[in-house]
PDB file of N, CA and C in Angstrom:
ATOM      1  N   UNK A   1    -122.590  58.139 273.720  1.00  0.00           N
ATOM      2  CA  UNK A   1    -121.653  58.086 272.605  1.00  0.00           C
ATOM      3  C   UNK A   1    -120.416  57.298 273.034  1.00  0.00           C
ATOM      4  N   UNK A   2    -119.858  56.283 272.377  1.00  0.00           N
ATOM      5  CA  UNK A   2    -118.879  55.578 272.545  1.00  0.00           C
ATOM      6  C   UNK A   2    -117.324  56.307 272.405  1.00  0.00           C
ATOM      7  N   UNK A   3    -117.023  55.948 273.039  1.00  0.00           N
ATOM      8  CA  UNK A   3    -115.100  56.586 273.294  1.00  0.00           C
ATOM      9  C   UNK A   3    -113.966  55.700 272.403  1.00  0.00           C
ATOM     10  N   UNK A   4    -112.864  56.082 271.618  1.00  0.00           N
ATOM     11  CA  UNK A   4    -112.000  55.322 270.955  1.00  0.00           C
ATOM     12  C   UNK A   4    -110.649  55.873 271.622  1.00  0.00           C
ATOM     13  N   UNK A   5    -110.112  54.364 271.816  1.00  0.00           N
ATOM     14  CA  UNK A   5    -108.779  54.397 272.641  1.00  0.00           C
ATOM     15  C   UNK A   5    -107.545  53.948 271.266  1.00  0.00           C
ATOM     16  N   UNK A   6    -106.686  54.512 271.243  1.00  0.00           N
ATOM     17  CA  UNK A   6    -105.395  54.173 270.502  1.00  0.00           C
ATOM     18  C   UNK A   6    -104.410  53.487 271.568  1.00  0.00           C
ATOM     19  N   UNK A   7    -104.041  52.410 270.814  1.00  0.00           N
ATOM     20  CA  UNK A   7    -103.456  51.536 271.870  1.00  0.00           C
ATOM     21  C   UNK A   7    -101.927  51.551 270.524  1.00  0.00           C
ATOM     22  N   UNK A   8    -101.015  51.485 271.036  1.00  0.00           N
ATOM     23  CA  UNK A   8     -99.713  51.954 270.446  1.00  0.00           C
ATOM     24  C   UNK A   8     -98.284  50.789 271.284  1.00  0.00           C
ATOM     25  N   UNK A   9     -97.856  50.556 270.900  1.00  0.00           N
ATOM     26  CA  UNK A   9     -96.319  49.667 271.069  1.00  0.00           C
ATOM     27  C   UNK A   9     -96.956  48.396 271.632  1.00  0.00           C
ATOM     28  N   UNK A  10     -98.006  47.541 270.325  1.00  0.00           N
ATOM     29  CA  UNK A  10     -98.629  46.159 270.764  1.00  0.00           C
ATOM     30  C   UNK A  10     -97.706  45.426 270.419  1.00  0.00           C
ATOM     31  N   UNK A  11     -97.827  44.199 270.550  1.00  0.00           N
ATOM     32  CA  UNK A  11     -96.835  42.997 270.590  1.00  0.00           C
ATOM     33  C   UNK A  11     -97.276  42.306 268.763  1.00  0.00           C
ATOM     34  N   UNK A  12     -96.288  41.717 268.094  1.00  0.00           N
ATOM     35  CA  UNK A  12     -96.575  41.760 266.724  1.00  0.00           C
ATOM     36  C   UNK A  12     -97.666  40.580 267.143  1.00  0.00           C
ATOM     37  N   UNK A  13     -97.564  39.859 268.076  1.00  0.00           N
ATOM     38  CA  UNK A  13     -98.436  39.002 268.704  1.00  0.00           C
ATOM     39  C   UNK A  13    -100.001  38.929 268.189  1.00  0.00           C
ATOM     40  N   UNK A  14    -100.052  40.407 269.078  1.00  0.00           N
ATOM     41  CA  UNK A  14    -101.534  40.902 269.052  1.00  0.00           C
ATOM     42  C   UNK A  14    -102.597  40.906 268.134  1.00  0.00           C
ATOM     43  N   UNK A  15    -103.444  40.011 268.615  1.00  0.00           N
ATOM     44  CA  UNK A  15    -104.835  40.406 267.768  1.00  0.00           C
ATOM     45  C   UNK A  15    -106.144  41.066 267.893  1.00  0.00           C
ATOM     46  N   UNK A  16    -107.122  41.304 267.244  1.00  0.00           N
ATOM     47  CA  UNK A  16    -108.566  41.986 267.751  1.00  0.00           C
ATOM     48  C   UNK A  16    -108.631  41.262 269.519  1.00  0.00           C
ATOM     49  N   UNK A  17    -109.027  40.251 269.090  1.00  0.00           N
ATOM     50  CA  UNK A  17    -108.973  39.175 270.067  1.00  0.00           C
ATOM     51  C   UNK A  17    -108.738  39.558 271.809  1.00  0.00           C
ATOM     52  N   UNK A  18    -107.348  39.685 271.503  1.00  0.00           N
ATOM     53  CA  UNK A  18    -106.310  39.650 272.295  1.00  0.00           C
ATOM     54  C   UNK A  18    -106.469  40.656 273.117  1.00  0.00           C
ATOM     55  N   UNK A  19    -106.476  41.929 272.309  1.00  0.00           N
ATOM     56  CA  UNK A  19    -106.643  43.390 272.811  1.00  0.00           C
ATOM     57  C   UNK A  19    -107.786  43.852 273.475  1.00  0.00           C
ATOM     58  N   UNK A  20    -109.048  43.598 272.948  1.00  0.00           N
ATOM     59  CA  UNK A  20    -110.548  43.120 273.511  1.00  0.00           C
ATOM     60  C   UNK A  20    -110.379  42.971 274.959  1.00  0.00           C
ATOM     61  N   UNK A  21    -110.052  41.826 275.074  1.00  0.00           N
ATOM     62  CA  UNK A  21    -109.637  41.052 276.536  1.00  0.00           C
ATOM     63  C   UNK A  21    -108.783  41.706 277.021  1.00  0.00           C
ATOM     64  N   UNK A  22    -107.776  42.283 276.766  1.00  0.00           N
ATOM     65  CA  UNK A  22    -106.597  43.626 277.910  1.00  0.00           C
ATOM     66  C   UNK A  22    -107.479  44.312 278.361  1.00  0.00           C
ATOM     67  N   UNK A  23    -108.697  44.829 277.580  1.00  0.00           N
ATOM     68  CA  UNK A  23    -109.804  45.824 277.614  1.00  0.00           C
ATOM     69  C   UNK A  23    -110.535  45.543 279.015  1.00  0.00           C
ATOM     70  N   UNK A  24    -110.829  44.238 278.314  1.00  0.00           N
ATOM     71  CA  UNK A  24    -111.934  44.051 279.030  1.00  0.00           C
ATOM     72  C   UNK A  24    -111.803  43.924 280.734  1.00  0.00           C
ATOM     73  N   UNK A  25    -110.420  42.733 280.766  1.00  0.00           N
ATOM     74  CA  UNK A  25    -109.594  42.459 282.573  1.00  0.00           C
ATOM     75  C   UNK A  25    -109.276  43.615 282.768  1.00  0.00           C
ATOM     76  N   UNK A  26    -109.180  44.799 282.503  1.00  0.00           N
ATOM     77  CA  UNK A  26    -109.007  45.825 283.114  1.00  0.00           C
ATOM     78  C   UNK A  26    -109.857  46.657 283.469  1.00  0.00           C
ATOM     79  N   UNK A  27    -111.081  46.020 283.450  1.00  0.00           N
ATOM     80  CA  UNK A  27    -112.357  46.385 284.141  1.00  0.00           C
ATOM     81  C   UNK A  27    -113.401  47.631 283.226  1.00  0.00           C
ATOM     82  N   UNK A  28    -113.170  47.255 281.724  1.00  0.00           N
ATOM     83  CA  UNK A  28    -113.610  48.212 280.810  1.00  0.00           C
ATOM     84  C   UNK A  28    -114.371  47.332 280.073  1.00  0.00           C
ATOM     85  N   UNK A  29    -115.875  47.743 279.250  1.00  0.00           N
ATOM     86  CA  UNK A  29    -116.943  47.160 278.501  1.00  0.00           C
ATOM     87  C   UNK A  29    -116.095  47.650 277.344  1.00  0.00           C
ATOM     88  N   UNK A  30    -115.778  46.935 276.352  1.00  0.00           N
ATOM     89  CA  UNK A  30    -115.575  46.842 274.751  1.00  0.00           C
ATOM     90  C   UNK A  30    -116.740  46.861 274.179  1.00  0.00           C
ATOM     91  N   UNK A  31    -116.849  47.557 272.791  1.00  0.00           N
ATOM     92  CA  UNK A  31    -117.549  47.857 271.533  1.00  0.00           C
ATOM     93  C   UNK A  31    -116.613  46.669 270.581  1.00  0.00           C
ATOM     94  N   UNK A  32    -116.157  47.311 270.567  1.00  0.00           N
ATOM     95  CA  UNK A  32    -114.775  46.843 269.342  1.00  0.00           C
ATOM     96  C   UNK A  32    -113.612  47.155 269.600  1.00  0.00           C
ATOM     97  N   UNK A  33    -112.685  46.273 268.912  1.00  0.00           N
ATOM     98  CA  UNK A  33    -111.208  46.183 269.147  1.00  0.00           C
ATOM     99  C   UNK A  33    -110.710  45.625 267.788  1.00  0.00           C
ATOM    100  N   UNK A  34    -109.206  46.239 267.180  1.00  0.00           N
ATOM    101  CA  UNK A  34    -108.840  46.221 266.206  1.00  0.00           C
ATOM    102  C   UNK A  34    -107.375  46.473 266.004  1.00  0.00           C
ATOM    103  N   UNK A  35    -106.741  45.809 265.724  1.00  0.00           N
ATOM    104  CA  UNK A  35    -105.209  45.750 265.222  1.00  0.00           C
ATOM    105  C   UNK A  35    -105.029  45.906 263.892  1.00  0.00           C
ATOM    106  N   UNK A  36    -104.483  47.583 263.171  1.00  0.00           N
ATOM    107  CA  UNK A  36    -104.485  47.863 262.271  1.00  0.00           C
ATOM    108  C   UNK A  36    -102.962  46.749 261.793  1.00  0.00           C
ATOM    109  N   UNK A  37    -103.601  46.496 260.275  1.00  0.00           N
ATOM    110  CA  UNK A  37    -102.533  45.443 259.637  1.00  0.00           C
ATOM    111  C   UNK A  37    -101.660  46.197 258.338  1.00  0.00           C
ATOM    112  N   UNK A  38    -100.496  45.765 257.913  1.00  0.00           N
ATOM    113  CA  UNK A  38    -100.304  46.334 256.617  1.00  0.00           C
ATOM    114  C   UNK A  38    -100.827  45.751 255.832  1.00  0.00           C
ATOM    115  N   UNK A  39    -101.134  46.671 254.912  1.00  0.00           N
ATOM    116  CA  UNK A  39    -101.849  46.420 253.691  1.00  0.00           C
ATOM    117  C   UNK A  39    -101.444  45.103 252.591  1.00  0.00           C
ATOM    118  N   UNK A  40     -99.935  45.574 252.623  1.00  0.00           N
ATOM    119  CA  UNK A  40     -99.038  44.960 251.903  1.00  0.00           C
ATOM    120  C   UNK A  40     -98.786  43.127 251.993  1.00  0.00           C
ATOM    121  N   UNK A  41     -98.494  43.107 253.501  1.00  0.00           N
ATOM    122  CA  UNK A  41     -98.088  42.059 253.997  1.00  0.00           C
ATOM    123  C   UNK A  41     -99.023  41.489 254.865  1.00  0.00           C
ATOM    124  N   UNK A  42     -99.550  41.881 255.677  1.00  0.00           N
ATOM    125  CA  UNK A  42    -100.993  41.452 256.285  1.00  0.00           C
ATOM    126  C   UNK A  42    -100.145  41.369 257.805  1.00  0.00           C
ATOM    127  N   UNK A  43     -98.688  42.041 258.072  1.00  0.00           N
ATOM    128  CA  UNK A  43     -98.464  41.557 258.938  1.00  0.00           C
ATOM    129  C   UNK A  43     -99.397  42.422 260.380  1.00  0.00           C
ATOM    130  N   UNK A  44     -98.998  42.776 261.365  1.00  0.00           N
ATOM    131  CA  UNK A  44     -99.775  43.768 262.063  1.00  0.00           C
ATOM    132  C   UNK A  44     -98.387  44.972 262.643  1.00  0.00           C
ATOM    133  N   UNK A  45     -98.799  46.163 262.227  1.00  0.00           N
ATOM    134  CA  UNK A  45     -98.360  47.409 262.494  1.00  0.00           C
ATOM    135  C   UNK A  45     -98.040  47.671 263.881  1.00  0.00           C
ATOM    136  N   UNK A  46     -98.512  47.205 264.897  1.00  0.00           N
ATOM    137  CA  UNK A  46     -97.603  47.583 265.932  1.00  0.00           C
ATOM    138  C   UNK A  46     -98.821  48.584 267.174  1.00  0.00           C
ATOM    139  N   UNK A  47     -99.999  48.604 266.433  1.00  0.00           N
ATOM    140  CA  UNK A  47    -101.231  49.561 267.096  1.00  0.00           C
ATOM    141  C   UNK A  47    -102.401  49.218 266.851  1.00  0.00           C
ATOM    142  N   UNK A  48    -103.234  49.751 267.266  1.00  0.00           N
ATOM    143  CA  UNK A  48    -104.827  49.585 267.013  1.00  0.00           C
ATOM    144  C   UNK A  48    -105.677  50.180 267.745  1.00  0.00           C
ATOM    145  N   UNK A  49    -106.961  50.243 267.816  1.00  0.00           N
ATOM    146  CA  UNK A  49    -107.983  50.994 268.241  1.00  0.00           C
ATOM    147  C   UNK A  49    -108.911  50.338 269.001  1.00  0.00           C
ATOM    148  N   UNK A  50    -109.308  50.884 270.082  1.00  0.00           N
ATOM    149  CA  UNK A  50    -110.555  49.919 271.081  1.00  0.00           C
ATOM    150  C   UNK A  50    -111.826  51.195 271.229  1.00  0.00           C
ATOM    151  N   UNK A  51    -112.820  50.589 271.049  1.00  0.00           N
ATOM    152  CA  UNK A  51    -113.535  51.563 271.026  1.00  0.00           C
ATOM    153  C   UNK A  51    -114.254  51.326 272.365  1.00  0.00           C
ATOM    154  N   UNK A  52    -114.280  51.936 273.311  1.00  0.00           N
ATOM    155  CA  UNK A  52    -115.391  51.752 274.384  1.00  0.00           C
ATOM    156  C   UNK A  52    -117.138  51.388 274.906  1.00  0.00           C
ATOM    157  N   UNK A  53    -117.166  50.925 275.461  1.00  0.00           N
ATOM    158  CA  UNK A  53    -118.680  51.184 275.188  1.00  0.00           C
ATOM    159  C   UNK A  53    -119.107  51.918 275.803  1.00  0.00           C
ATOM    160  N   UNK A  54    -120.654  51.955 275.389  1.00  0.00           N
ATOM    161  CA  UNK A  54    -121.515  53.446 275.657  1.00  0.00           C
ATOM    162  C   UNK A  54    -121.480  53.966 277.220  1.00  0.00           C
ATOM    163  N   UNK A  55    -121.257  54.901 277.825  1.00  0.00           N
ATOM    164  CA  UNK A  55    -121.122  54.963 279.209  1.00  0.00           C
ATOM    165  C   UNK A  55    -119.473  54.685 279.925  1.00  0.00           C
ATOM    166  N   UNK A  56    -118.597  54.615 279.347  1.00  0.00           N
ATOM    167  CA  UNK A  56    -117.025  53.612 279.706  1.00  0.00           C
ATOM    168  C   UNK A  56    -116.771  55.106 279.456  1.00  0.00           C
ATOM    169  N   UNK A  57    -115.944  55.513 280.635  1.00  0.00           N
ATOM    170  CA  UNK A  57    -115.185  56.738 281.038  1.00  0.00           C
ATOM    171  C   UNK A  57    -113.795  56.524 280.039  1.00  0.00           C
ATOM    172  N   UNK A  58    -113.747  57.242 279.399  1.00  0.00           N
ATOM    173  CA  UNK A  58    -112.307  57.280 278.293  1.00  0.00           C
ATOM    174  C   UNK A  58    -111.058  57.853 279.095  1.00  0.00           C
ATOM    175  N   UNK A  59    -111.098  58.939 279.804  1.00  0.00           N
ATOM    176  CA  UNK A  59    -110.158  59.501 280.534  1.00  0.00           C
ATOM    177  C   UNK A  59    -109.837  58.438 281.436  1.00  0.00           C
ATOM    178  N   UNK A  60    -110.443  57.580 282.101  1.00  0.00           N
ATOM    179  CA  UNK A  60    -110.316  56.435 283.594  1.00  0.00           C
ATOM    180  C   UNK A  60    -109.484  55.516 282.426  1.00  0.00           C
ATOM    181  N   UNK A  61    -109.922  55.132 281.317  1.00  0.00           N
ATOM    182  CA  UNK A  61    -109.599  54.249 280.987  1.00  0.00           C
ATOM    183  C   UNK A  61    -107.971  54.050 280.745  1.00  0.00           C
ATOM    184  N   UNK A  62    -107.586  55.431 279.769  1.00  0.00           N
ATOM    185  CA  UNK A  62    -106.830  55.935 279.453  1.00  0.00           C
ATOM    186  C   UNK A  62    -105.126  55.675 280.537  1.00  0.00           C
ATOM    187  N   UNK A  63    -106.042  56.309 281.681  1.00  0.00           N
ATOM    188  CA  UNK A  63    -105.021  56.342 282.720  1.00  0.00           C
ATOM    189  C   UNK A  63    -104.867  55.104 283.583  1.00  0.00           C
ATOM    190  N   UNK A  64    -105.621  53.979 283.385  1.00  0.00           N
ATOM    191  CA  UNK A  64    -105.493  53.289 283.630  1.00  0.00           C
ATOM    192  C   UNK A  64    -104.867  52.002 283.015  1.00  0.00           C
ATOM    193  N   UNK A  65    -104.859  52.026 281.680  1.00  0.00           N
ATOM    194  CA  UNK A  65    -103.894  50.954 281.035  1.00  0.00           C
ATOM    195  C   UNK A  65    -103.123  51.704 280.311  1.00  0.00           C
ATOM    196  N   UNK A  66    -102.646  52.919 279.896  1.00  0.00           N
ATOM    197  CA  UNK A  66    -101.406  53.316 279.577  1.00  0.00           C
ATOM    198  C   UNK A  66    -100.443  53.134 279.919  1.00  0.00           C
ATOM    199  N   UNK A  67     -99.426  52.251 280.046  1.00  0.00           N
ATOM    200  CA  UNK A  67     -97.983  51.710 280.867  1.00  0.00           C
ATOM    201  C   UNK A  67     -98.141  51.084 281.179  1.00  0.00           C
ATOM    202  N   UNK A  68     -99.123  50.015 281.128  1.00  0.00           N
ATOM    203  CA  UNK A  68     -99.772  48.406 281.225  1.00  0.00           C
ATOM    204  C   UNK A  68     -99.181  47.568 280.589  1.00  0.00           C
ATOM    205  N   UNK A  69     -98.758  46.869 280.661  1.00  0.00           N
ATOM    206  CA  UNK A  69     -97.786  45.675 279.621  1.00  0.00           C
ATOM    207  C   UNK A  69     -99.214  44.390 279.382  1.00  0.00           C
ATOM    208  N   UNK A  70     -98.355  44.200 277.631  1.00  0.00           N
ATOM    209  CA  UNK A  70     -99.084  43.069 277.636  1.00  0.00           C
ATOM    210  C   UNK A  70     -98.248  42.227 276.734  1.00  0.00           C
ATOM    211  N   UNK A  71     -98.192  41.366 276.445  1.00  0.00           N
ATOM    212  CA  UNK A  71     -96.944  40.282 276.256  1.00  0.00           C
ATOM    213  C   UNK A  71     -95.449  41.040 276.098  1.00  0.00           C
ATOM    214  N   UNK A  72     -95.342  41.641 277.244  1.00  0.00           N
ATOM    215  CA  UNK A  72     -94.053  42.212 278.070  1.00  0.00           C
ATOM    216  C   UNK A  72     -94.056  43.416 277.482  1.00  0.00           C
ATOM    217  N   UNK A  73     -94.768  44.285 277.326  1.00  0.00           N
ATOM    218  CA  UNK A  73     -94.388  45.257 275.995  1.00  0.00           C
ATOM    219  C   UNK A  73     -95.518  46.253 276.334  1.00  0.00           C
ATOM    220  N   UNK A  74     -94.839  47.458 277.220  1.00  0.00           N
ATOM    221  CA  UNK A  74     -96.054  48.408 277.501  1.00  0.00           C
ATOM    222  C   UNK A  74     -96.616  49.198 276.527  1.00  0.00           C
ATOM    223  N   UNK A  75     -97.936  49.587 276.912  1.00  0.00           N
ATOM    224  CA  UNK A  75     -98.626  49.701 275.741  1.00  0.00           C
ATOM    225  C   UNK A  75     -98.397  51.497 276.179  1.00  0.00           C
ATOM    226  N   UNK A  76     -98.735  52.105 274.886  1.00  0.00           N
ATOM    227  CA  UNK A  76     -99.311  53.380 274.971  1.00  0.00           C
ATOM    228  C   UNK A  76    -100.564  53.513 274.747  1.00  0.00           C
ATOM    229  N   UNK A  77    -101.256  53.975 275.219  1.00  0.00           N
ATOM    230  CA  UNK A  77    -102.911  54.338 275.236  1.00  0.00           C
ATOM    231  C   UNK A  77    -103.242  55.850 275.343  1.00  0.00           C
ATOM    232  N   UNK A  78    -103.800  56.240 273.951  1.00  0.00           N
ATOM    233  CA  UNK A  78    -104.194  57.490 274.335  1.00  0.00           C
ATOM    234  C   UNK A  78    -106.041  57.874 273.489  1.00  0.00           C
ATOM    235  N   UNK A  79    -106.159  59.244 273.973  1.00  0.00           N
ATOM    236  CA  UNK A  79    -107.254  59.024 273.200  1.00  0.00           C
ATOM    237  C   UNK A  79    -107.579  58.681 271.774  1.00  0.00           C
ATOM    238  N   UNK A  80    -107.896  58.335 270.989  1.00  0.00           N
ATOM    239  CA  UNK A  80    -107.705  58.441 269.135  1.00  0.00           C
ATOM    240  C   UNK A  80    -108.230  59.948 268.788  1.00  0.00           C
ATOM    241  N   UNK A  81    -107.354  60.015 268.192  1.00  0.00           N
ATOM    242  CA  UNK A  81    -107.824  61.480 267.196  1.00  0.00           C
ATOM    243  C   UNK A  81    -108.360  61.112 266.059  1.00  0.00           C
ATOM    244  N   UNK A  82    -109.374  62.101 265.546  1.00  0.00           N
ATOM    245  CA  UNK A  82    -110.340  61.650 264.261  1.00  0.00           C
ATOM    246  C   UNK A  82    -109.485  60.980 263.239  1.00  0.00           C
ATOM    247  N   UNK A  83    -109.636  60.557 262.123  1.00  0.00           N
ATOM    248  CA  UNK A  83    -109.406  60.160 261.147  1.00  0.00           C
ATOM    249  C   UNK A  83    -108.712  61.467 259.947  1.00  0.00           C
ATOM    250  N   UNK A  84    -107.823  61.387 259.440  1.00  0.00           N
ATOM    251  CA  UNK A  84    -107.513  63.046 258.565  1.00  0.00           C
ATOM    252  C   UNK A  84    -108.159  61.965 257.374  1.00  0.00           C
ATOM    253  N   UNK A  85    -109.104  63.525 256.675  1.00  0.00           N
ATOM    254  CA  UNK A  85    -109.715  62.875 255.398  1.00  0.00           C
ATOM    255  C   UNK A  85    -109.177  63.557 253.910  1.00  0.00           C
ATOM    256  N   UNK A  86    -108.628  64.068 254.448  1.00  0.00           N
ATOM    257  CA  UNK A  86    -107.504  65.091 253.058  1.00  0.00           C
ATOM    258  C   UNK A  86    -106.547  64.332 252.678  1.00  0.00           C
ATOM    259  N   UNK A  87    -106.460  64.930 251.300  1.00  0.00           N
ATOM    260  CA  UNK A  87    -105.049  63.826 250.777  1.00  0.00           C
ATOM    261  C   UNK A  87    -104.194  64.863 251.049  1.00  0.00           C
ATOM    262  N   UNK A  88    -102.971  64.288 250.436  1.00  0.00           N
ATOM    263  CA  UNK A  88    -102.037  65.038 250.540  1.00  0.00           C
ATOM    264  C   UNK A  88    -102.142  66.321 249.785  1.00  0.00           C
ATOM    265  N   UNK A  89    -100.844  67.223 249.896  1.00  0.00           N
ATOM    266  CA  UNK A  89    -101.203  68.644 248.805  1.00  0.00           C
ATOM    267  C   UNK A  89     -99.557  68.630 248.770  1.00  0.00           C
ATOM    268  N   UNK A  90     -99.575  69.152 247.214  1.00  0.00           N
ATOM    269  CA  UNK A  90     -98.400  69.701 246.896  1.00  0.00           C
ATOM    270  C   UNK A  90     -98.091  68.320 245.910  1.00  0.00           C
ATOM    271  N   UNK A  91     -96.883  69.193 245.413  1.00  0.00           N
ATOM    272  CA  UNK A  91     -96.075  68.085 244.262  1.00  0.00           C
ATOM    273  C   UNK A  91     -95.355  67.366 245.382  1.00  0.00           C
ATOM    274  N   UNK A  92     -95.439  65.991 245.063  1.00  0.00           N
ATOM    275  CA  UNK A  92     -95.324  64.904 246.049  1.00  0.00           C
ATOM    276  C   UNK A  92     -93.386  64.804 245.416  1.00  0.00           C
ATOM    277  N   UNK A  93     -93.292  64.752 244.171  1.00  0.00           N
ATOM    278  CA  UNK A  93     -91.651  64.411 244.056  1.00  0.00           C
ATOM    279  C   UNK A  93     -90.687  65.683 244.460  1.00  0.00           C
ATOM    280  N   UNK A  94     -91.588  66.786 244.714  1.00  0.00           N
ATOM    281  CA  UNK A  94     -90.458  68.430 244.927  1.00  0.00           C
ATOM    282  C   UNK A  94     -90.841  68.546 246.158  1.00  0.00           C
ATOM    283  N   UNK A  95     -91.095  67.450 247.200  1.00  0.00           N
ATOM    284  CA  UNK A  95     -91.448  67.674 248.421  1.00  0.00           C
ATOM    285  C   UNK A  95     -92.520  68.811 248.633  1.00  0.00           C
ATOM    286  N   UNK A  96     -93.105  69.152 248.096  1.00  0.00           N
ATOM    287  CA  UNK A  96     -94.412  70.261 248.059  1.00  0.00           C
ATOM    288  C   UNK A  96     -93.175  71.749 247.909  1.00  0.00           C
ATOM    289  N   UNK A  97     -92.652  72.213 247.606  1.00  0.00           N
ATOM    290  CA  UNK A  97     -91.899  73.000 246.826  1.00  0.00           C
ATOM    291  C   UNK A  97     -92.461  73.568 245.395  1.00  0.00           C
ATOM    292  N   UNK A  98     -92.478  75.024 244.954  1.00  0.00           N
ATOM    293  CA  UNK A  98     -92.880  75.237 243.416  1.00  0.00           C
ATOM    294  C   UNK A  98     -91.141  75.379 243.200  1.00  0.00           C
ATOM    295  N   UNK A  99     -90.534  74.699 242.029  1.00  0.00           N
ATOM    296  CA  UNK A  99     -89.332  75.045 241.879  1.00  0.00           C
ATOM    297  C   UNK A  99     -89.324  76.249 240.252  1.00  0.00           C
ATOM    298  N   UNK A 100     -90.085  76.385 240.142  1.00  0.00           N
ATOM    299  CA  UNK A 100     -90.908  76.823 238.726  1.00  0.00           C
ATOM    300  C   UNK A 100     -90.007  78.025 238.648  1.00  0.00           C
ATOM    301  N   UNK A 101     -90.136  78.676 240.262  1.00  0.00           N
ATOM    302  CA  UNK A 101     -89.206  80.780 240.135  1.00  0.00           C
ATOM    303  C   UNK A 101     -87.976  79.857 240.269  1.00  0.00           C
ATOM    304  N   UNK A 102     -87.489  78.970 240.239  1.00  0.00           N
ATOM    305  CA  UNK A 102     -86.045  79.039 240.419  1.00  0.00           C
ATOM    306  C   UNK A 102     -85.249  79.461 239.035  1.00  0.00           C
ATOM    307  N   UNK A 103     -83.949  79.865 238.970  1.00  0.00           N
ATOM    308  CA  UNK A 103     -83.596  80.089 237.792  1.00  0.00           C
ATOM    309  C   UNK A 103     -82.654  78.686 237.705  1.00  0.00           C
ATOM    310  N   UNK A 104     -82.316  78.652 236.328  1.00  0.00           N
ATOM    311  CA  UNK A 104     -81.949  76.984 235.614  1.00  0.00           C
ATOM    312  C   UNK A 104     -80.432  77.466 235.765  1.00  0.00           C
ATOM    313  N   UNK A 105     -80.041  76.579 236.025  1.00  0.00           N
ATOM    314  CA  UNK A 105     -78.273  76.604 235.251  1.00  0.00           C
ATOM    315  C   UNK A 105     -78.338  75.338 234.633  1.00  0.00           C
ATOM    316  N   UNK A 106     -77.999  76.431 232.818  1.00  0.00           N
ATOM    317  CA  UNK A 106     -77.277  75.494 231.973  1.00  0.00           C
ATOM    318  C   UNK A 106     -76.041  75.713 232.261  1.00  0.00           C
TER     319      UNK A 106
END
């Protein structure tokens, strides 16, 4: 089963590309590599995800390019945590608050 690394404080630089190859010179087999973008602007967010390949120790990896710089700018690397598949809950404009028992002042 393949391992996913969160790679955190990338260079706005950074691409799939780019990150792949940090992966890889650091003596790790890549699956995939990915620089999440905004939606909005297409610019790139600042992080992304490397997924390991099959057999690639996640913990070695981990500790091994976490505080690694790559266009001057150390990275954070940790494991990825799943994906949250829930939306949000609650009334989104009352900050999730019922204000309903409050009493009114006219």
């Amino acid at each position: 089963m393949a391992s996913k690394l969160y790679v955190g404080n990338l260079p706005h630089s950074a691409t799939d590309t780019s990150v792949g190859e940090f992966v890889t010179n650091a003596g790790f087999k890549v699956a995939s590599a990915v620089v999440i973008k905004d939606k909005m602007t297409g610019q790139p967010r600042g992080f992304g995800f490397v997924e390991l390949a099959e057999g690639e120790n996640l913990q070695e990896a981990v500790g091994t390019l976490n505080g690694q710089a790559l266009d001057g700018r150390p990275l954070t690397v940790n494991e990825a945590r799943p994906q949250r598949t829930e939306g949000f809950s609650g009334n989104r404009r009352g900050g999730g608050r019922d204000r309903s028992s409050r009493p009114r002042n006219y």
